[in-house]
N, C-alpha and C. Protein backbone atom coordinates (compact mmCIF):
# COMPACT_ATOMS: atom_id res chain seq x y z
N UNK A 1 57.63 109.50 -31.91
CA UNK A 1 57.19 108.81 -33.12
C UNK A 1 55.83 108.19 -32.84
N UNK A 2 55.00 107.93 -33.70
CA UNK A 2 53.61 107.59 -33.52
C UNK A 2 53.12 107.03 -34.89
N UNK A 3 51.71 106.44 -35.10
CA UNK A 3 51.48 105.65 -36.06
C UNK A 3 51.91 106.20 -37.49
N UNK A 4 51.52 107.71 -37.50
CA UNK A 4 51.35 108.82 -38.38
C UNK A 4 52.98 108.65 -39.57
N UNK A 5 53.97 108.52 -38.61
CA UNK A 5 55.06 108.63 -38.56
C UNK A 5 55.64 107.92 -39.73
N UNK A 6 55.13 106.67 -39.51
CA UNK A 6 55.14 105.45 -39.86
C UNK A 6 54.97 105.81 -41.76
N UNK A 7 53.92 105.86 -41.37
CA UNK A 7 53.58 105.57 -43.23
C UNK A 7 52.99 104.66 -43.50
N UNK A 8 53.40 104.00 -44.41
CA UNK A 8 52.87 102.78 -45.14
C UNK A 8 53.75 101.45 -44.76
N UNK A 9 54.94 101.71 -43.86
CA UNK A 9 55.68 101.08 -42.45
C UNK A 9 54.68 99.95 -41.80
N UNK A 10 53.76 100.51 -41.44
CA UNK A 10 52.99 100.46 -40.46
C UNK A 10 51.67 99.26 -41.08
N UNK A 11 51.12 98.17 -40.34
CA UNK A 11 50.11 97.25 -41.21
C UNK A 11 48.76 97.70 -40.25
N UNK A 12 49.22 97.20 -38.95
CA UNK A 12 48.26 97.52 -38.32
C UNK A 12 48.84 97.40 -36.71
N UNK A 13 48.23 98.58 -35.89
CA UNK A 13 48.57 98.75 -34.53
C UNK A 13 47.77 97.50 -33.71
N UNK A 14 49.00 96.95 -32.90
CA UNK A 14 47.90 95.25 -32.30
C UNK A 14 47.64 95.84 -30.89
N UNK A 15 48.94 96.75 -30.24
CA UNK A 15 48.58 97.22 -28.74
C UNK A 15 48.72 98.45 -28.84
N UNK A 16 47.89 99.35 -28.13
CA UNK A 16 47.79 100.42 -27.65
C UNK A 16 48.48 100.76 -26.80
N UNK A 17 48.88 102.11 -26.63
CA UNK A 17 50.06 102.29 -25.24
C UNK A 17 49.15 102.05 -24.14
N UNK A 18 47.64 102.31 -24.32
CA UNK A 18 46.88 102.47 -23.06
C UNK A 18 46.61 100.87 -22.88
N UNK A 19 46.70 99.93 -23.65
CA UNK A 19 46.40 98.35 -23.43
C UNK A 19 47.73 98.15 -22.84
N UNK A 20 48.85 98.48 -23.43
CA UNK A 20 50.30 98.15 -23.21
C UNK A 20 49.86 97.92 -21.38
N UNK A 21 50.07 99.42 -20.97
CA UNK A 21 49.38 99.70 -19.68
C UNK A 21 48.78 98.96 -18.93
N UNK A 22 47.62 98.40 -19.04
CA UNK A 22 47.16 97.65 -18.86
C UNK A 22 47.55 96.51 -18.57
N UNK A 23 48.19 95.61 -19.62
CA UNK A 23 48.86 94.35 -19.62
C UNK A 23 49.71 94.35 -18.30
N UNK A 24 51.01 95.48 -18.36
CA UNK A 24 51.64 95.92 -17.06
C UNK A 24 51.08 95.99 -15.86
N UNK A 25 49.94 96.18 -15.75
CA UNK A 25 49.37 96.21 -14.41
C UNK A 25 49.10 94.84 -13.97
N UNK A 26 48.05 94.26 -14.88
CA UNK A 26 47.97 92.68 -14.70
C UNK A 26 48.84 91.90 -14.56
N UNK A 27 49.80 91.84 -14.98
CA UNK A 27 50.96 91.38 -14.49
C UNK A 27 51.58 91.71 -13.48
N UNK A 28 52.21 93.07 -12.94
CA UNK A 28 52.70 93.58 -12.27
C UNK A 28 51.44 92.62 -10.75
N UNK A 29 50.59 92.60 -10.99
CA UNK A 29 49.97 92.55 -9.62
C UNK A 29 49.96 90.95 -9.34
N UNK A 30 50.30 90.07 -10.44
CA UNK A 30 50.37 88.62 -10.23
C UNK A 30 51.67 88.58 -9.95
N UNK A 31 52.73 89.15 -10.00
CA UNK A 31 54.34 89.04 -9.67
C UNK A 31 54.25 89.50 -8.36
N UNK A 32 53.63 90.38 -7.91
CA UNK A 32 53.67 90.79 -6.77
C UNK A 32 53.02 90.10 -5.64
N UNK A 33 52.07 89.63 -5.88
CA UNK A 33 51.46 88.19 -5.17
C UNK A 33 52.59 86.80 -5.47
N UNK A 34 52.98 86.44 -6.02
CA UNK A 34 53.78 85.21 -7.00
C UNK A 34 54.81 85.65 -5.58
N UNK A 35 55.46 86.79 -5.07
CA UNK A 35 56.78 86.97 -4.91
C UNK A 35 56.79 87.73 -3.39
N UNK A 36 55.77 87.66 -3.00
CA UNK A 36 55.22 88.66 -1.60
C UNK A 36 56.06 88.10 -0.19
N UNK A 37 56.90 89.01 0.01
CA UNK A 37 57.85 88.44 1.03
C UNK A 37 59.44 88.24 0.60
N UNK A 38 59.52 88.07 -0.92
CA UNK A 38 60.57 87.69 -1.46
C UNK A 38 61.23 88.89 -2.32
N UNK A 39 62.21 88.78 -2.58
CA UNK A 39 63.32 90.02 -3.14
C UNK A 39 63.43 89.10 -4.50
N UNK A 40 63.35 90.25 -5.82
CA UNK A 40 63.23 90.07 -7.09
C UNK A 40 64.54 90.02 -7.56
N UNK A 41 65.54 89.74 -8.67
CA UNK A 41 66.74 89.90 -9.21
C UNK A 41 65.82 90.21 -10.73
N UNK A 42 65.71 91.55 -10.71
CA UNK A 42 64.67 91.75 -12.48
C UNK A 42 66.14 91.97 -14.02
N UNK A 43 66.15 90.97 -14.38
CA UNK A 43 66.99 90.90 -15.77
C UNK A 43 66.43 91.19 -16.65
N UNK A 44 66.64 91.98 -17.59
CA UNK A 44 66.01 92.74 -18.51
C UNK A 44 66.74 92.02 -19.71
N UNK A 45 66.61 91.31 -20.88
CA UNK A 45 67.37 91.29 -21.74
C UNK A 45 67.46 91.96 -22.95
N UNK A 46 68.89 92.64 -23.22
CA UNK A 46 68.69 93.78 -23.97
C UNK A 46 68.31 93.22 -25.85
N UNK A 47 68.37 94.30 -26.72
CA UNK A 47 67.99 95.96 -26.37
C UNK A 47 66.57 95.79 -26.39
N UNK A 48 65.81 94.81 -26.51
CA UNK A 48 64.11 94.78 -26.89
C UNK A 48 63.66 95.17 -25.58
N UNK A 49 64.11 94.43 -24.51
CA UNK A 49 63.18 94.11 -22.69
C UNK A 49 63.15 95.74 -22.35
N UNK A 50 64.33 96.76 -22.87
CA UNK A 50 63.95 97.97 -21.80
C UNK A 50 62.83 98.69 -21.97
N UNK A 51 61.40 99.03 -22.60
CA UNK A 51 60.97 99.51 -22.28
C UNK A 51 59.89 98.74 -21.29
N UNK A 52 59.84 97.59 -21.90
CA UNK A 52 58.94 96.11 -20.64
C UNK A 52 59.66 96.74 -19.10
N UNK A 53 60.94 96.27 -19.45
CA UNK A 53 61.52 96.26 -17.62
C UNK A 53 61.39 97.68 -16.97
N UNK A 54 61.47 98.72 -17.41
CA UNK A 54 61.65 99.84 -17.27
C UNK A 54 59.91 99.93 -16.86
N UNK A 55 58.71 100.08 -17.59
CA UNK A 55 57.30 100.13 -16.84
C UNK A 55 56.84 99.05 -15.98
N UNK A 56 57.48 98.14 -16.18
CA UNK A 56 56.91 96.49 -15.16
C UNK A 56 57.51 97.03 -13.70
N UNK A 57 58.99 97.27 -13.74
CA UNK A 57 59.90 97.25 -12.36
C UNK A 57 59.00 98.59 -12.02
N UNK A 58 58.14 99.95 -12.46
CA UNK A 58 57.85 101.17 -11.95
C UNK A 58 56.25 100.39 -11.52
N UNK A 59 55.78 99.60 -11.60
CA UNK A 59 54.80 99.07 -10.97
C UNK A 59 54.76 98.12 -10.19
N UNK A 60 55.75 97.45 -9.94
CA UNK A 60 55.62 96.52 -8.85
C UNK A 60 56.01 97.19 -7.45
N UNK A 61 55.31 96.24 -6.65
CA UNK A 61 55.86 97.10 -5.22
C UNK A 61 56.51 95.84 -4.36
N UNK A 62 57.03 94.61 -4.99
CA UNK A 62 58.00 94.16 -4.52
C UNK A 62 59.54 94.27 -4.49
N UNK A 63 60.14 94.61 -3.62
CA UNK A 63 61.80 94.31 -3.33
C UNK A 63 62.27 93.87 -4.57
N UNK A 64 63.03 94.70 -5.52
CA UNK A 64 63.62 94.22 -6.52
C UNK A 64 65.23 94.75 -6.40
N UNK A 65 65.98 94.03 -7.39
CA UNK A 65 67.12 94.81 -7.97
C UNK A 65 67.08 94.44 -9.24
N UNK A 66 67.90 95.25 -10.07
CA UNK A 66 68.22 94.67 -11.63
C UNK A 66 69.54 94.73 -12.06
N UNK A 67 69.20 94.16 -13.29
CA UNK A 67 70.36 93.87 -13.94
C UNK A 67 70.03 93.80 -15.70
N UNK A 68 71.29 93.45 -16.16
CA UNK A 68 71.06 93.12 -17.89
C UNK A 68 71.43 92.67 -18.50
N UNK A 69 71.38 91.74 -18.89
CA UNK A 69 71.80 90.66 -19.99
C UNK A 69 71.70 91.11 -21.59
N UNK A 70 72.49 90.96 -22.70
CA UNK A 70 72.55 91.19 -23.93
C UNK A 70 72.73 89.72 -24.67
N UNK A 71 72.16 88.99 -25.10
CA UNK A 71 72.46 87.87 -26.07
C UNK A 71 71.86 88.27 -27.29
N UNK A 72 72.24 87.31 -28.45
CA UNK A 72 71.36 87.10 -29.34
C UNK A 72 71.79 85.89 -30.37
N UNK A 73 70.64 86.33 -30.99
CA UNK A 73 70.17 84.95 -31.82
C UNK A 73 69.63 85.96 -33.45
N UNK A 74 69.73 86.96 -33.39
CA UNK A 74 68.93 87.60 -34.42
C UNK A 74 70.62 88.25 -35.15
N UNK A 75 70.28 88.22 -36.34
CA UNK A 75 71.14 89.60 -37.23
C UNK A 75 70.34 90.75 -37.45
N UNK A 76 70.52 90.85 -39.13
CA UNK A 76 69.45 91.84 -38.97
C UNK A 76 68.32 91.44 -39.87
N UNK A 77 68.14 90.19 -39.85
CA UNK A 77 67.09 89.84 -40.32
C UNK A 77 65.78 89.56 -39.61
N UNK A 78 64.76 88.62 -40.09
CA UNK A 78 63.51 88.54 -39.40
C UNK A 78 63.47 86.86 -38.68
N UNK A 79 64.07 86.32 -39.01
CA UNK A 79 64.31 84.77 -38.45
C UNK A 79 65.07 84.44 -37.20
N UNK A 80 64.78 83.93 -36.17
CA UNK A 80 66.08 83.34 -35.35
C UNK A 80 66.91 82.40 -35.74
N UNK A 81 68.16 82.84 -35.18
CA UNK A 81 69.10 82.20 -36.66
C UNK A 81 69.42 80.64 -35.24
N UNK A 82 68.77 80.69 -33.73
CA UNK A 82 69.00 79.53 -32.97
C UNK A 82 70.38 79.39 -32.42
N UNK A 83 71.71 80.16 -33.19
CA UNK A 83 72.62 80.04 -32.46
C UNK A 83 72.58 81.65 -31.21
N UNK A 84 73.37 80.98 -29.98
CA UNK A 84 73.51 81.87 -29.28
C UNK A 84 74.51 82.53 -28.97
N UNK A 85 74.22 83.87 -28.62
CA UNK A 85 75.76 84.66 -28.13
C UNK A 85 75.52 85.30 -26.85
N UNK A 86 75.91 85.60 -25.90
CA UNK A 86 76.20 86.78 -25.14
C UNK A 86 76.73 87.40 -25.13
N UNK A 87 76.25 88.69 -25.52
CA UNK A 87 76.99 89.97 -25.57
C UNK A 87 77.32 90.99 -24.20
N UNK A 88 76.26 90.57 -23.43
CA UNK A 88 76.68 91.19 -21.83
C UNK A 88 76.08 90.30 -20.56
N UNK A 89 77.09 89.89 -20.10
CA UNK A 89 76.71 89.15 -19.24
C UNK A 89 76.24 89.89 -17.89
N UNK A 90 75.92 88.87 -16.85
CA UNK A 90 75.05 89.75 -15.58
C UNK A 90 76.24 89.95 -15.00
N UNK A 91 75.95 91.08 -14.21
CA UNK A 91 76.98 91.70 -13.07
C UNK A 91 76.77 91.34 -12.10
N UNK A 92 75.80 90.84 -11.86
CA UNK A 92 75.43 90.10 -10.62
C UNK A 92 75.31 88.75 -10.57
N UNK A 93 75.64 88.20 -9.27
CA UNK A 93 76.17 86.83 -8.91
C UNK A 93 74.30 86.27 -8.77
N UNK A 94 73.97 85.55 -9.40
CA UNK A 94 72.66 85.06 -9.07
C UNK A 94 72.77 83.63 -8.13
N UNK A 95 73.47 83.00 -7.62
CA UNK A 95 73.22 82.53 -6.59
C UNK A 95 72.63 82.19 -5.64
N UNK A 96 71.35 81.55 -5.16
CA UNK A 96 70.45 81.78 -3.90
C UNK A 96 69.67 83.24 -4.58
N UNK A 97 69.34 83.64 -5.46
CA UNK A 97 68.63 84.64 -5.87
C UNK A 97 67.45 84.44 -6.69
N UNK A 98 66.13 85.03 -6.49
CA UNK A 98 65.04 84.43 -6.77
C UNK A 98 65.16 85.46 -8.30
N UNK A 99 65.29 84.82 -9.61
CA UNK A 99 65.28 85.42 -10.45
C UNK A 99 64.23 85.65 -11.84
N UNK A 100 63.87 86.92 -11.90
CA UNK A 100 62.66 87.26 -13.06
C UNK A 100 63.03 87.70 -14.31
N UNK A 101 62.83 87.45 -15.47
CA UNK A 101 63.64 87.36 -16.84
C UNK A 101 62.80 88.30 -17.30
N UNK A 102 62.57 89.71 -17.78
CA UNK A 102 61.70 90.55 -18.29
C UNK A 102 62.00 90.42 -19.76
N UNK A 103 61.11 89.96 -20.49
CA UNK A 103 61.42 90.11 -22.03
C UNK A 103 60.20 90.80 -22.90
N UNK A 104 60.35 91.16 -23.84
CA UNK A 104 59.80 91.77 -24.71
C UNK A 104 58.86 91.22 -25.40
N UNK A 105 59.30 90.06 -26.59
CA UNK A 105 58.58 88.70 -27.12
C UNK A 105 59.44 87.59 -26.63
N UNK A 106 58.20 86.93 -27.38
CA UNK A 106 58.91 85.29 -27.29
C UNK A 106 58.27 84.78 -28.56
N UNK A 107 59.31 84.22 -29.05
CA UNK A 107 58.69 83.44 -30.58
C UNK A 107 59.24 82.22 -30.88
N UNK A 108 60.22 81.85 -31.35
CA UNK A 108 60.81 80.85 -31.50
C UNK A 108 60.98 79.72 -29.94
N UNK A 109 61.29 80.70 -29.31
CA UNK A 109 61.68 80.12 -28.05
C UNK A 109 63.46 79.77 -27.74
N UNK A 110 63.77 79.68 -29.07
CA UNK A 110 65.20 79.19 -29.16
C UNK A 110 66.48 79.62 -27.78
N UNK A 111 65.92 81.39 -28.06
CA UNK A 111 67.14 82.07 -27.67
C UNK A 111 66.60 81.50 -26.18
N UNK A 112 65.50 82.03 -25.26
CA UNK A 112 65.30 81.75 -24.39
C UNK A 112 64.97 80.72 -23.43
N UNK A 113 65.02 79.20 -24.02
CA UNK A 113 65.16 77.97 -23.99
C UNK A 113 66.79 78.35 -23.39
N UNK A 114 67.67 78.43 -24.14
CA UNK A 114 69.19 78.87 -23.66
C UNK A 114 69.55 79.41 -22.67
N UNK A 115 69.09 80.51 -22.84
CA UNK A 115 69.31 81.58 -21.71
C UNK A 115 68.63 81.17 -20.14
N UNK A 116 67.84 80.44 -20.35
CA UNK A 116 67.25 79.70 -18.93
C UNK A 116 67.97 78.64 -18.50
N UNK A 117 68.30 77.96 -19.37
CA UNK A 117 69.47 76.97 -19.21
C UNK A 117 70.49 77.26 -18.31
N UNK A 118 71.38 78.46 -18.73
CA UNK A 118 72.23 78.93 -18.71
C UNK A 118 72.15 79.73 -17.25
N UNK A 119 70.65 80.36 -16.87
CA UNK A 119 71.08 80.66 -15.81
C UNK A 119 70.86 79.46 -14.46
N UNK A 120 69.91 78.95 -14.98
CA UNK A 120 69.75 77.71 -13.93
C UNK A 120 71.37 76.69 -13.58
N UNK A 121 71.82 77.19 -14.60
CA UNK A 121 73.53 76.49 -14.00
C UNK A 121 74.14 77.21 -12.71
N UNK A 122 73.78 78.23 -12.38
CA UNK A 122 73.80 79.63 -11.68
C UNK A 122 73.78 79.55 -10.41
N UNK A 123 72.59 78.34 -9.85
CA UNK A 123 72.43 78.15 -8.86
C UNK A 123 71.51 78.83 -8.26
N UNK A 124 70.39 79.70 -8.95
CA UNK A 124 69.34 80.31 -8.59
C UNK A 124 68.61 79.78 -7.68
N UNK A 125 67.76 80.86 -6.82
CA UNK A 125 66.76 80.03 -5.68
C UNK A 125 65.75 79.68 -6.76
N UNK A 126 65.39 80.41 -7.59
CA UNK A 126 64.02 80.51 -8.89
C UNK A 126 64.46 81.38 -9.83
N UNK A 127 63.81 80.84 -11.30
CA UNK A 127 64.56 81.44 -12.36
C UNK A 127 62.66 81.28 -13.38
N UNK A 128 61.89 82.38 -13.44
CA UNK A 128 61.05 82.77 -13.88
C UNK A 128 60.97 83.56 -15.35
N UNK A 129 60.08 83.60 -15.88
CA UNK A 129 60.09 84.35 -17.08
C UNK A 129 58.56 85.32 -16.97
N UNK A 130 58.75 86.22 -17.75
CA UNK A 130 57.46 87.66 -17.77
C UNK A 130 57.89 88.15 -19.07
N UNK A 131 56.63 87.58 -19.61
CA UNK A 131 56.68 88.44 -20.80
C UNK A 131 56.26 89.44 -21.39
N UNK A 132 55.88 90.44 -22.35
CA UNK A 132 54.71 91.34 -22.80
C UNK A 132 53.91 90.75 -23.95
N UNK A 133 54.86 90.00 -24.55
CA UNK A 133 54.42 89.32 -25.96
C UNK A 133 54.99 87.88 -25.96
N UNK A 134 54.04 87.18 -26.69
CA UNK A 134 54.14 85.63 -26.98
C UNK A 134 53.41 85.25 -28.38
N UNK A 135 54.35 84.57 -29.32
CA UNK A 135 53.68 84.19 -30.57
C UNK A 135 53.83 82.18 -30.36
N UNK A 136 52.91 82.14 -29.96
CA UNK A 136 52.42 80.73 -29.49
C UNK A 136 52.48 80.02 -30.94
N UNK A 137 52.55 80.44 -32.27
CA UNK A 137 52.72 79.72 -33.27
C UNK A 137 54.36 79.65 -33.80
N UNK A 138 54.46 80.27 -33.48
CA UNK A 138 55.68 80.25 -33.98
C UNK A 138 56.90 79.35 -33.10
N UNK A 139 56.36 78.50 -31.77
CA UNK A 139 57.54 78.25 -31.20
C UNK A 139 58.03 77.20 -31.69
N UNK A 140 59.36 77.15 -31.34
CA UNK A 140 59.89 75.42 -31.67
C UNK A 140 60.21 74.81 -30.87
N UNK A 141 60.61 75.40 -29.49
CA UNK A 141 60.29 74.60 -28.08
C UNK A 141 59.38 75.19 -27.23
N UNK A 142 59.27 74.18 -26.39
CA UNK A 142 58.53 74.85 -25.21
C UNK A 142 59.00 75.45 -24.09
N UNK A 143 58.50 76.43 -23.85
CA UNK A 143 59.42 77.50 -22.84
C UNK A 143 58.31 77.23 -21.93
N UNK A 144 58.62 77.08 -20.46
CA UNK A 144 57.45 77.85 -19.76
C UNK A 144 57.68 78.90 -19.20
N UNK A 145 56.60 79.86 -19.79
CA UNK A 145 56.43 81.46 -19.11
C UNK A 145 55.59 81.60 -17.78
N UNK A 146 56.24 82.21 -17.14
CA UNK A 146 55.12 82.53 -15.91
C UNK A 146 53.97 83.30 -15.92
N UNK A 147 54.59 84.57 -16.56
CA UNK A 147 53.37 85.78 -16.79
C UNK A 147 53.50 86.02 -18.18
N UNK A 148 52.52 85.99 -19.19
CA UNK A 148 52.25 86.14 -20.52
C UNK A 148 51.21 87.71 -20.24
N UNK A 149 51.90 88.70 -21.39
CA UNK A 149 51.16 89.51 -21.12
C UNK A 149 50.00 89.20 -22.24
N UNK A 150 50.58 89.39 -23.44
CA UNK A 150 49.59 89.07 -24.83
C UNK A 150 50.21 88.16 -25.69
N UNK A 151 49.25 87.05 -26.41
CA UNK A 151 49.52 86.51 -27.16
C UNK A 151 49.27 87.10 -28.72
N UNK A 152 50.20 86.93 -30.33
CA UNK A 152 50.54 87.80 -30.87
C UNK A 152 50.24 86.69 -32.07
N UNK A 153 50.27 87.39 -33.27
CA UNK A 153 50.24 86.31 -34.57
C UNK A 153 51.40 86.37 -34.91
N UNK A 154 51.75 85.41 -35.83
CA UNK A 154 53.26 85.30 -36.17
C UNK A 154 53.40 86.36 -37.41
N UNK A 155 53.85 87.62 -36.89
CA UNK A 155 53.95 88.33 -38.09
C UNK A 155 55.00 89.34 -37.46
N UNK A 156 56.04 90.02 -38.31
CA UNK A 156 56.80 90.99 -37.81
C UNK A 156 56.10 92.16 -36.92
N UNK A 157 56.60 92.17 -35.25
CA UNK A 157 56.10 93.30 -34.84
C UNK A 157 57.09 94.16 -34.28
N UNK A 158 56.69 95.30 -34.27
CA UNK A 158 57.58 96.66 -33.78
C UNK A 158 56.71 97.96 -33.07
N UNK A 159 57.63 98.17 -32.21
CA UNK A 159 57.43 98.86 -31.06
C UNK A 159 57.56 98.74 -30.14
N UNK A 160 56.98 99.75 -29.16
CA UNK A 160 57.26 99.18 -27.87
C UNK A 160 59.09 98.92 -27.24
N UNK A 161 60.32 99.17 -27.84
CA UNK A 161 61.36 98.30 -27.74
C UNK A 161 61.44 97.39 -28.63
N UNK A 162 60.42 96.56 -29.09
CA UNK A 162 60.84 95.58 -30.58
C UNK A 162 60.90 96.63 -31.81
N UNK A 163 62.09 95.69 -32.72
CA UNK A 163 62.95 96.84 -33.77
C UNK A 163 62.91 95.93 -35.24
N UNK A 164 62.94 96.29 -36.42
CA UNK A 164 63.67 95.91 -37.34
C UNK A 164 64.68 96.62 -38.00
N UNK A 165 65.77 96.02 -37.80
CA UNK A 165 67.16 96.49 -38.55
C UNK A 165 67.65 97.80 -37.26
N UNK A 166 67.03 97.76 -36.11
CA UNK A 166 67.32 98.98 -35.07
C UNK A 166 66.14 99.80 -35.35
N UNK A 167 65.47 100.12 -36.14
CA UNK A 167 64.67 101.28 -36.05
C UNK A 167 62.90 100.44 -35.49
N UNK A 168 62.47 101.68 -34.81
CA UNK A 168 60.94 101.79 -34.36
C UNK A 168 60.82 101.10 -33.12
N UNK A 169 61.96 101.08 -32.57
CA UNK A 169 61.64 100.52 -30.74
C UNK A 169 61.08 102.10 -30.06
N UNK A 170 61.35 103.21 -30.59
CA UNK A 170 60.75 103.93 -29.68
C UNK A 170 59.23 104.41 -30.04
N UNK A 171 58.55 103.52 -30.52
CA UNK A 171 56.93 103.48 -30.91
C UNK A 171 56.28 103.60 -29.53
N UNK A 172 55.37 104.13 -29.10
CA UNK A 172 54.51 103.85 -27.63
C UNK A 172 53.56 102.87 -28.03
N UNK A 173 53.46 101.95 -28.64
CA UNK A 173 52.96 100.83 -29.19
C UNK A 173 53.43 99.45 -29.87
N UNK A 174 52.40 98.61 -30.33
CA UNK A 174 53.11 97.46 -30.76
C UNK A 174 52.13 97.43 -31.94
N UNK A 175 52.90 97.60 -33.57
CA UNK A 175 52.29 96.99 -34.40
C UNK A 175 52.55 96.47 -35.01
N UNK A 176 51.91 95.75 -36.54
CA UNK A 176 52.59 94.90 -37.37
C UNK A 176 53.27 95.39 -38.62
N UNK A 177 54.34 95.26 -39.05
CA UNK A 177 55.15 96.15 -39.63
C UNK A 177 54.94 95.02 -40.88
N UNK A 178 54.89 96.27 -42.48
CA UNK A 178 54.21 95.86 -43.53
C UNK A 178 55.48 94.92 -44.67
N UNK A 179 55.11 94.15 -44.97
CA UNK A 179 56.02 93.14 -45.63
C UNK A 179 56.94 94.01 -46.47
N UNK A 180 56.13 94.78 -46.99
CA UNK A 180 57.44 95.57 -48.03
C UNK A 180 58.88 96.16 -47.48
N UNK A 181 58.27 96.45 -45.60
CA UNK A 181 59.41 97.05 -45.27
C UNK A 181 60.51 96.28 -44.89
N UNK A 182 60.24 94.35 -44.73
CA UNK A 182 61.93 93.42 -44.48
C UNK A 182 61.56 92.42 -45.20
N UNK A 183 61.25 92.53 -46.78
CA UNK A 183 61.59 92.10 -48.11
C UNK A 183 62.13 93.04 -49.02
N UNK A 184 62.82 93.81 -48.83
CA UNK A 184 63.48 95.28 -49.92
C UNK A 184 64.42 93.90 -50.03
């Protein structure tokens, strides 16, 4: 699938697969300095983080393992609705484990305010966040992120792994998806 695809879907493309790229590298090479000597626990949280975790973990050249977490905070609308669920918890004991949270966006902050919470009860050696996307207007708490790949306007985006209603995570990009298509 590609912009073409799209239609009138589509508002405007914000990342390029070849910027996407990019972002991944820059990052990838500050995690790898950040963590040099140390073994990664990479949590992906589903379904948005897999295509992030999936190119971030193929560029780093630190000691990792993974895992995956499923929560949410979304239906199928465009708002965080702030309550939380977990839908799959980790299989792995994080314990004494230096841990990296791969996510997709960050907007509200809500869900992931929680989910850090939650693992820091855990007993982690370190409990980090990496993002690809950040909408700095839109938060309602403050999260701190470690690695920000891009900061984003507050407007529905898709691709990349971000979806509305399930469809257009498999975009090789990130764009802004046009009001008509989650006001029907």
């Amino acid at each position: 699938m590609d912009a073409t695809d799209m239609g009138s879907d589509l508002k405007e493309v914000l990342l390029t697969e070849e910027q996407i790229g990019s972002t991944l590298d820059r990052m990838a090479a500050q995690i790898d300095a950040d963590y040099q000597g140390k073994e990664i626990l990479l949590v992906g949280v589903l379904k948005g983080a897999v295509m992030v975790m999936a190119d971030l973990s193929r560029r780093l050249h630190t000691n990792l393992t993974m895992d995956w977490m499923a929560v949410s905070s979304y239906g199928s609308g465009t708002k965080s609705s702030g309550v939380v669920r977990i839908l799959k918890d980790l299989d792995t004991d994080i314990d004494g484990k230096h841990v990296l949270i791969a996510e997709d966006i960050i907007d509200s902050g809500l869900t992931l305010s929680w989910l850090l919470a939650n693992l820091r009860s855990r007993n982690p050696a370190s409990v980090k966040v990496a993002t690809l996307l950040r909408k700095p207007d839109a938060a309602k708490v403050e999260v701190d992120v470690a690695y920000v790949g891009v900061d984003v306007p507050s407007e529905f985006v898709v691709g990349y792994g971000l979806d509305y209603d399930g469809r257009y995570r498999n975009l090789p990009f990130v764009g802004t998806l046009a009001e008509h298509v989650y006001q029907r």
